[in-house]
C-alpha atoms as a PDB file:
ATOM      1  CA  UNK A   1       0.000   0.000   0.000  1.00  0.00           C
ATOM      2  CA  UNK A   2       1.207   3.397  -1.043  1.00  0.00           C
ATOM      3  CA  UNK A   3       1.657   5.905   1.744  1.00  0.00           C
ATOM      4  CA  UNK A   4       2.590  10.052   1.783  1.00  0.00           C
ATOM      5  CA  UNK A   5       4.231  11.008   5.121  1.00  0.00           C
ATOM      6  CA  UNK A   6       4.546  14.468   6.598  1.00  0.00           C
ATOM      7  CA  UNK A   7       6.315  16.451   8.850  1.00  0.00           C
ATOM      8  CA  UNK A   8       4.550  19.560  10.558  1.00  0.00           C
ATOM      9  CA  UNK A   9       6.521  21.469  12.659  1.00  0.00           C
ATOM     10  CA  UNK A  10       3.678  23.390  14.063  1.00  0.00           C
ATOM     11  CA  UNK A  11      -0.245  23.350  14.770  1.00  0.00           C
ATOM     12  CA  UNK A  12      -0.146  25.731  11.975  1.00  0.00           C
ATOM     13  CA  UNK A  13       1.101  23.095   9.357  1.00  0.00           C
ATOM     14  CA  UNK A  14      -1.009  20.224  10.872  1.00  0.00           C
ATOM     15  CA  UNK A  15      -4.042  22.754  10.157  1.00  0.00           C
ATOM     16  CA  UNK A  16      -2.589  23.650   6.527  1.00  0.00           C
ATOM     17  CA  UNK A  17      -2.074  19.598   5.873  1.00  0.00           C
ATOM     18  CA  UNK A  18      -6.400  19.507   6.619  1.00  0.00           C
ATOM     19  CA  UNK A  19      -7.089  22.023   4.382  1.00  0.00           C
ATOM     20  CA  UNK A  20      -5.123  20.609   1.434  1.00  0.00           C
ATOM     21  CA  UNK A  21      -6.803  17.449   2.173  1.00  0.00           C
ATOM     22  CA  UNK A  22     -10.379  19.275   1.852  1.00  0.00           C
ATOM     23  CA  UNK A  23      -9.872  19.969  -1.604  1.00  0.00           C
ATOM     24  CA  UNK A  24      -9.570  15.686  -2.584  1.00  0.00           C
ATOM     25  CA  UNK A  25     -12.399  14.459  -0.202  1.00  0.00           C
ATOM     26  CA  UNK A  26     -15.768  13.282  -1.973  1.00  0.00           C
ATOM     27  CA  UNK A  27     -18.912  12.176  -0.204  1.00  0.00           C
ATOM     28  CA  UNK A  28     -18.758   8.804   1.322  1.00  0.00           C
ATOM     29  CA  UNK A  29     -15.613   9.399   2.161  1.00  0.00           C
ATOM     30  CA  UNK A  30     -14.079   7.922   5.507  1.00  0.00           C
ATOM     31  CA  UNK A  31     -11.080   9.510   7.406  1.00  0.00           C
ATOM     32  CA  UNK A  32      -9.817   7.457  10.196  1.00  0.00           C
ATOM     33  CA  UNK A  33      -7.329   9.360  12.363  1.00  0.00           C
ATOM     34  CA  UNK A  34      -4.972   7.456  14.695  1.00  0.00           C
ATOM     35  CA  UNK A  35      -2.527   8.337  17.410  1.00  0.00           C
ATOM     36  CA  UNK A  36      -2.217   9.637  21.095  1.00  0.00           C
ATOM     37  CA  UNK A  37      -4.152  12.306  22.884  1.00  0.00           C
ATOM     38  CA  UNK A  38      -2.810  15.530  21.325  1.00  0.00           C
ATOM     39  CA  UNK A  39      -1.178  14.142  18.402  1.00  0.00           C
ATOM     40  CA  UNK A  40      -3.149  16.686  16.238  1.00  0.00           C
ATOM     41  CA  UNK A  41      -5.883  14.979  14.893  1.00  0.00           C
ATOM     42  CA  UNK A  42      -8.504  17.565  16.242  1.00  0.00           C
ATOM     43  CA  UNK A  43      -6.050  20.575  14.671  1.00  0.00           C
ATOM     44  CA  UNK A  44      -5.830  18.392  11.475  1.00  0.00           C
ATOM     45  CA  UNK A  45      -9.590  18.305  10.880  1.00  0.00           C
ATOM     46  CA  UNK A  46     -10.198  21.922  11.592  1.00  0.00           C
ATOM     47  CA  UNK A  47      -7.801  22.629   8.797  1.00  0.00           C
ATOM     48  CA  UNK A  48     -10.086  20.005   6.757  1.00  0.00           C
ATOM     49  CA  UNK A  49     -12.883  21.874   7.868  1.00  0.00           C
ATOM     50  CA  UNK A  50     -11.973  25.473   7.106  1.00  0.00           C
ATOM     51  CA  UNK A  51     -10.935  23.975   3.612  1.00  0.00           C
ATOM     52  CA  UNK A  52     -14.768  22.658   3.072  1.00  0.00           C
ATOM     53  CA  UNK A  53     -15.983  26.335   4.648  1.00  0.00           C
ATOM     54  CA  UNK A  54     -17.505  24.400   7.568  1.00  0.00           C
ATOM     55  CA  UNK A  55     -20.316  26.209   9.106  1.00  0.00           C
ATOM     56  CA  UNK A  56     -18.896  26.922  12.252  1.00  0.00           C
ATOM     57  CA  UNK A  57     -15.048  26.009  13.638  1.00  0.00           C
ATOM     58  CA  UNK A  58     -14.340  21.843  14.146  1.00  0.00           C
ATOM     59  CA  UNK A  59     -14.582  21.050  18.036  1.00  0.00           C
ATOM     60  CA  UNK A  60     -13.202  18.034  19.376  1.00  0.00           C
ATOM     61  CA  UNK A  61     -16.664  15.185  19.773  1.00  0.00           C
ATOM     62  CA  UNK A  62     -14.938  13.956  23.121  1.00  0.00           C
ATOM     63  CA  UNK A  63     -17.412  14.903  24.920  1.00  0.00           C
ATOM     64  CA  UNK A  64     -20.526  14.213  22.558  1.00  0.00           C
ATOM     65  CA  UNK A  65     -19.344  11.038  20.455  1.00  0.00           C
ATOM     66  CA  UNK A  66     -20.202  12.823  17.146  1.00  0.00           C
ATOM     67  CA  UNK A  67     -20.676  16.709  15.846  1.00  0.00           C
ATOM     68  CA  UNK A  68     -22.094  17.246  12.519  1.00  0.00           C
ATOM     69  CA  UNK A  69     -21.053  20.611  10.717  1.00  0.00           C
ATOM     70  CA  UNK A  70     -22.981  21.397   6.699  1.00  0.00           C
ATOM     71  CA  UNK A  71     -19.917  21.973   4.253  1.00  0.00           C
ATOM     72  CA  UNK A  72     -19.635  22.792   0.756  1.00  0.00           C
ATOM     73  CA  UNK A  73     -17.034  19.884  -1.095  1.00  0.00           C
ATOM     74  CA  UNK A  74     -15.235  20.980  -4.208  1.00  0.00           C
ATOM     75  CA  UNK A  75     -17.424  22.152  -6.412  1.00  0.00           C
ATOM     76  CA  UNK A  76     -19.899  23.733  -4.223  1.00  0.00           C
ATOM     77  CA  UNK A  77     -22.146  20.327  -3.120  1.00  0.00           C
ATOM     78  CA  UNK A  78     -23.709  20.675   0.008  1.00  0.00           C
ATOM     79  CA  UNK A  79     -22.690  18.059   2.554  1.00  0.00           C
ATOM     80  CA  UNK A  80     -22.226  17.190   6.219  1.00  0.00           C
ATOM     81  CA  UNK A  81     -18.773  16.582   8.365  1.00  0.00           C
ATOM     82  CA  UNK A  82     -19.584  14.149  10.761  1.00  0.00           C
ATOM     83  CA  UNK A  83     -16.732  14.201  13.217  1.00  0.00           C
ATOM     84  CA  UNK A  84     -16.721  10.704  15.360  1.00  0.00           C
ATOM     85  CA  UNK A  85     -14.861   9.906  18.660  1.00  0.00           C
ATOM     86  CA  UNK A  86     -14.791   5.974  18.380  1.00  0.00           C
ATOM     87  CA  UNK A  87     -12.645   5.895  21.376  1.00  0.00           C
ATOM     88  CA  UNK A  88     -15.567   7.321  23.507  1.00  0.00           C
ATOM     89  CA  UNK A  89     -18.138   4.433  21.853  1.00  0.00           C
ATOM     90  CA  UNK A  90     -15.561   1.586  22.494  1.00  0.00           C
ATOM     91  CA  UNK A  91     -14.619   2.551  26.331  1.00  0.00           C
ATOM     92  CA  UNK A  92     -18.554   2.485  26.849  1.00  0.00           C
ATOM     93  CA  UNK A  93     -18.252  -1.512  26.005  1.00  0.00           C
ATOM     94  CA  UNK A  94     -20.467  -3.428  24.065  1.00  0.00           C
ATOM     95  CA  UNK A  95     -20.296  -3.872  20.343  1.00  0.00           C
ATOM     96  CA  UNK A  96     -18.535  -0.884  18.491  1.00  0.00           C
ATOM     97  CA  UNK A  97     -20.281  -0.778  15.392  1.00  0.00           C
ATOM     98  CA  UNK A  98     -23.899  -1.341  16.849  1.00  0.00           C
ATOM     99  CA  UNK A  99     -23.363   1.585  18.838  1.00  0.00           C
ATOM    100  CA  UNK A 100     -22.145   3.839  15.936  1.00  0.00           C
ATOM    101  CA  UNK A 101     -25.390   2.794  13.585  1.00  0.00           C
ATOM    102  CA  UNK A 102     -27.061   4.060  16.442  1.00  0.00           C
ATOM    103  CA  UNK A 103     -25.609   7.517  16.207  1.00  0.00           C
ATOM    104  CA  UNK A 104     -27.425   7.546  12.664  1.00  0.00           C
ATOM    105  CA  UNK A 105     -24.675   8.563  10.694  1.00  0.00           C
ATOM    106  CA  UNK A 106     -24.637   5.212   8.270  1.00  0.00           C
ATOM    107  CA  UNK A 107     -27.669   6.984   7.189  1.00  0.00           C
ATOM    108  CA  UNK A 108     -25.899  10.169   6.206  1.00  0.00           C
ATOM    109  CA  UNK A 109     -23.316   7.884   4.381  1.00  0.00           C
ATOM    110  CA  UNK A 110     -26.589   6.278   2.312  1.00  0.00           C
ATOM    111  CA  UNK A 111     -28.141   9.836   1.453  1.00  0.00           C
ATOM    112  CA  UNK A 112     -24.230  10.071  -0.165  1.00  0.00           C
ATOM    113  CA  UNK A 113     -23.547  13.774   1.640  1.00  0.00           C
ATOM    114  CA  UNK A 114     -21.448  13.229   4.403  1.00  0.00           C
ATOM    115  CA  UNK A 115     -17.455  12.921   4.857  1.00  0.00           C
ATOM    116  CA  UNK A 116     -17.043  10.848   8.528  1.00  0.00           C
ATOM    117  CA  UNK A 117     -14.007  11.863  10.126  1.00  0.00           C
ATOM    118  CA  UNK A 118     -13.254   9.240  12.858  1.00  0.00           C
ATOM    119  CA  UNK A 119     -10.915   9.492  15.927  1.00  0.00           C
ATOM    120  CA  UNK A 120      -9.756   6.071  16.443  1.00  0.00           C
ATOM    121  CA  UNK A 121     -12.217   4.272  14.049  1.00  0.00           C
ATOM    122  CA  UNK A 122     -10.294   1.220  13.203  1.00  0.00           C
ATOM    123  CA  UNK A 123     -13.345  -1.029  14.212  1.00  0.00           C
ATOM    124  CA  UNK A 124     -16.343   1.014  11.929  1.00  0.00           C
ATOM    125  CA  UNK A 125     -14.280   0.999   9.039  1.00  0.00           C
ATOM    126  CA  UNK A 126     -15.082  -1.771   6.797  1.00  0.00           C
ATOM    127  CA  UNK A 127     -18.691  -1.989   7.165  1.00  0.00           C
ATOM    128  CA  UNK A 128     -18.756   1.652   6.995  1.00  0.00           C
ATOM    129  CA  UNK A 129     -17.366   2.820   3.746  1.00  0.00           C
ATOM    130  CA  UNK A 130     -15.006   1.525   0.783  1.00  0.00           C
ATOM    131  CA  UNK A 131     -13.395   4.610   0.427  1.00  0.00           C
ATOM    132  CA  UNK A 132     -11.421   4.801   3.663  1.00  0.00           C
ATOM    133  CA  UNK A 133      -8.213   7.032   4.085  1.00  0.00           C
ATOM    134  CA  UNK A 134      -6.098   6.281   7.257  1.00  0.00           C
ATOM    135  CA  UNK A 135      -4.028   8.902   8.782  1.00  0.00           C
ATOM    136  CA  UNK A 136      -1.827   8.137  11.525  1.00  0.00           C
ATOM    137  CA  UNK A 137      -0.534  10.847  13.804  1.00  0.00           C
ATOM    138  CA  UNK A 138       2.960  10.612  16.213  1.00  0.00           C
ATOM    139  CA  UNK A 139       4.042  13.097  17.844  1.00  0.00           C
ATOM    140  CA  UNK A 140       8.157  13.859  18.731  1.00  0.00           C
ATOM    141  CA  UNK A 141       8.948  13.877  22.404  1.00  0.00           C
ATOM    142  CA  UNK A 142      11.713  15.622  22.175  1.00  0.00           C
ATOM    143  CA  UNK A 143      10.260  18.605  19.690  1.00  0.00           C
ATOM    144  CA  UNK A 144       6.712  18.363  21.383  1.00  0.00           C
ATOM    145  CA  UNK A 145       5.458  20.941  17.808  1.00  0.00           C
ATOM    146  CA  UNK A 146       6.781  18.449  15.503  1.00  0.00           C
ATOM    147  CA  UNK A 147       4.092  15.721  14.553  1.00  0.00           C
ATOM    148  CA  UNK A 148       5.026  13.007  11.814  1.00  0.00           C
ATOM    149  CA  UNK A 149       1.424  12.343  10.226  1.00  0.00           C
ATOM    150  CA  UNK A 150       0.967   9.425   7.733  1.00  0.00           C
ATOM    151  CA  UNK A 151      -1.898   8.857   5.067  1.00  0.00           C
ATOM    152  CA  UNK A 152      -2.873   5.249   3.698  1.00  0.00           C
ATOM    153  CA  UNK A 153      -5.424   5.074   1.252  1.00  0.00           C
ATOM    154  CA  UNK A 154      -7.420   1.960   1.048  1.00  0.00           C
ATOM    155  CA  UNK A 155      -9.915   2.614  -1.455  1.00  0.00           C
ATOM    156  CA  UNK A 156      -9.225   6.850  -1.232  1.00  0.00           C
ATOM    157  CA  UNK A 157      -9.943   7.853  -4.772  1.00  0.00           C
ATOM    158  CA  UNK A 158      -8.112  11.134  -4.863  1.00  0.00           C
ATOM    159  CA  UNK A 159      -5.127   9.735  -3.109  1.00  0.00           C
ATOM    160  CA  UNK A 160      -2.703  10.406  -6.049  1.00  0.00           C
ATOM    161  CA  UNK A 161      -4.192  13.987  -6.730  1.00  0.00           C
ATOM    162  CA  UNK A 162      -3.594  14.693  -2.709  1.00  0.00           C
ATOM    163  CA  UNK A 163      -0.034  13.398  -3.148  1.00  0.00           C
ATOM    164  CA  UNK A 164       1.024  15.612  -5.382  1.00  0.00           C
ATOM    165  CA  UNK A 165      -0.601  18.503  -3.781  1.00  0.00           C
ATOM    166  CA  UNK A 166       1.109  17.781  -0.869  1.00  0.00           C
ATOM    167  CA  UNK A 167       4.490  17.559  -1.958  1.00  0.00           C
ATOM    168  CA  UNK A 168       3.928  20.924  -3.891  1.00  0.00           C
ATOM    169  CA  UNK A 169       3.175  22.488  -0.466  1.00  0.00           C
ATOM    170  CA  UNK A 170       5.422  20.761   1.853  1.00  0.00           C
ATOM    171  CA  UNK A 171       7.824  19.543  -0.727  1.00  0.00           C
ATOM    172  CA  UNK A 172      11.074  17.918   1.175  1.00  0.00           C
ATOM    173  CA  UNK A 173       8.789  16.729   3.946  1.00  0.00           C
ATOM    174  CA  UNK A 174       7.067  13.942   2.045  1.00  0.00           C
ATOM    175  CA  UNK A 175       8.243   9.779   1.444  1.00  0.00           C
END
């Protein structure tokens, strides 16, 4: 599997790497994000927000399992960001995936509008969507700003497009 890695050296690159993502994403699209509390993720999808002129800023769902924001994709459709924290739905036991058709937002995905953005989603995947893009976060312990973030497309069908875009932008920091 092909994979683009990046180095941001500051929330302000992890935000920029979002919004050059927002210009690839289609509906039915599925982000999963991976890594540790304050890794970025959050930061990363308000950049992907901004890009998609969200209708109001990207707040973490820690607290609320999911937050839906109406976006415009490229080309001016109408859509939803559905912003999932899985970790939330799997600490509450029980079966994972149950749990997130019960949130309603498989329904979204069938009405073909929504991007799901998922915090730690590995287990809603599959079922989910076959257009999944995985981006893993790490951050550096000894730089605390610098965050090494990785994208692996399984199914992503503007991966190559978002390649290139990103090595035009961040150029020497890309695999």
């Amino acid at each position: 599997m092909e994979e683009i890695r990046v180095v941001t050296k500051n929330t302000g690159e992890t935000k920029k790497l979002g919004e050059v993502l927002s210009s690839f994403v289609l509906p039915g699209d599925l982000l999963i994000l991976r890594g540790p509390l304050g890794s970025g993720k959050t930061t990363f999808t308000q950049g992907l927000g901004e890009g998609l002129e969200a209708e109001r800023p990207i707040i973490s769902p820690t607290f609320t399992l999911a937050r839906e924001v109406k976006i415009k994709f490229k080309g001016g459709q109408d859509g939803l960001l559905i912003h999932v924290d899985a970790w939330r739905l799997k600490a509450r036991g029980g079966d994972i995936f149950e749990e997130f058709e019960a949130l309603g937002i498989e329904d979204d995905f069938e009405g073909n509008n929504a991007l799901v953005v998922a915090e730690w989603g590995d287990k809603i995947a599959e079922p989910l969507s076959d257009h999944i893009l995985y981006v893993d976060f790490k951050r550096n312990m000894e730089r605390e700003n610098l965050r090494l973030i990785s994208f692996t497309s399984q199914g992503f069908e503007e991966f190559e497009g978002f390649k290139k875009s990103v090595e035009a932008v961040f150029g020497s920091f890309t695999d």
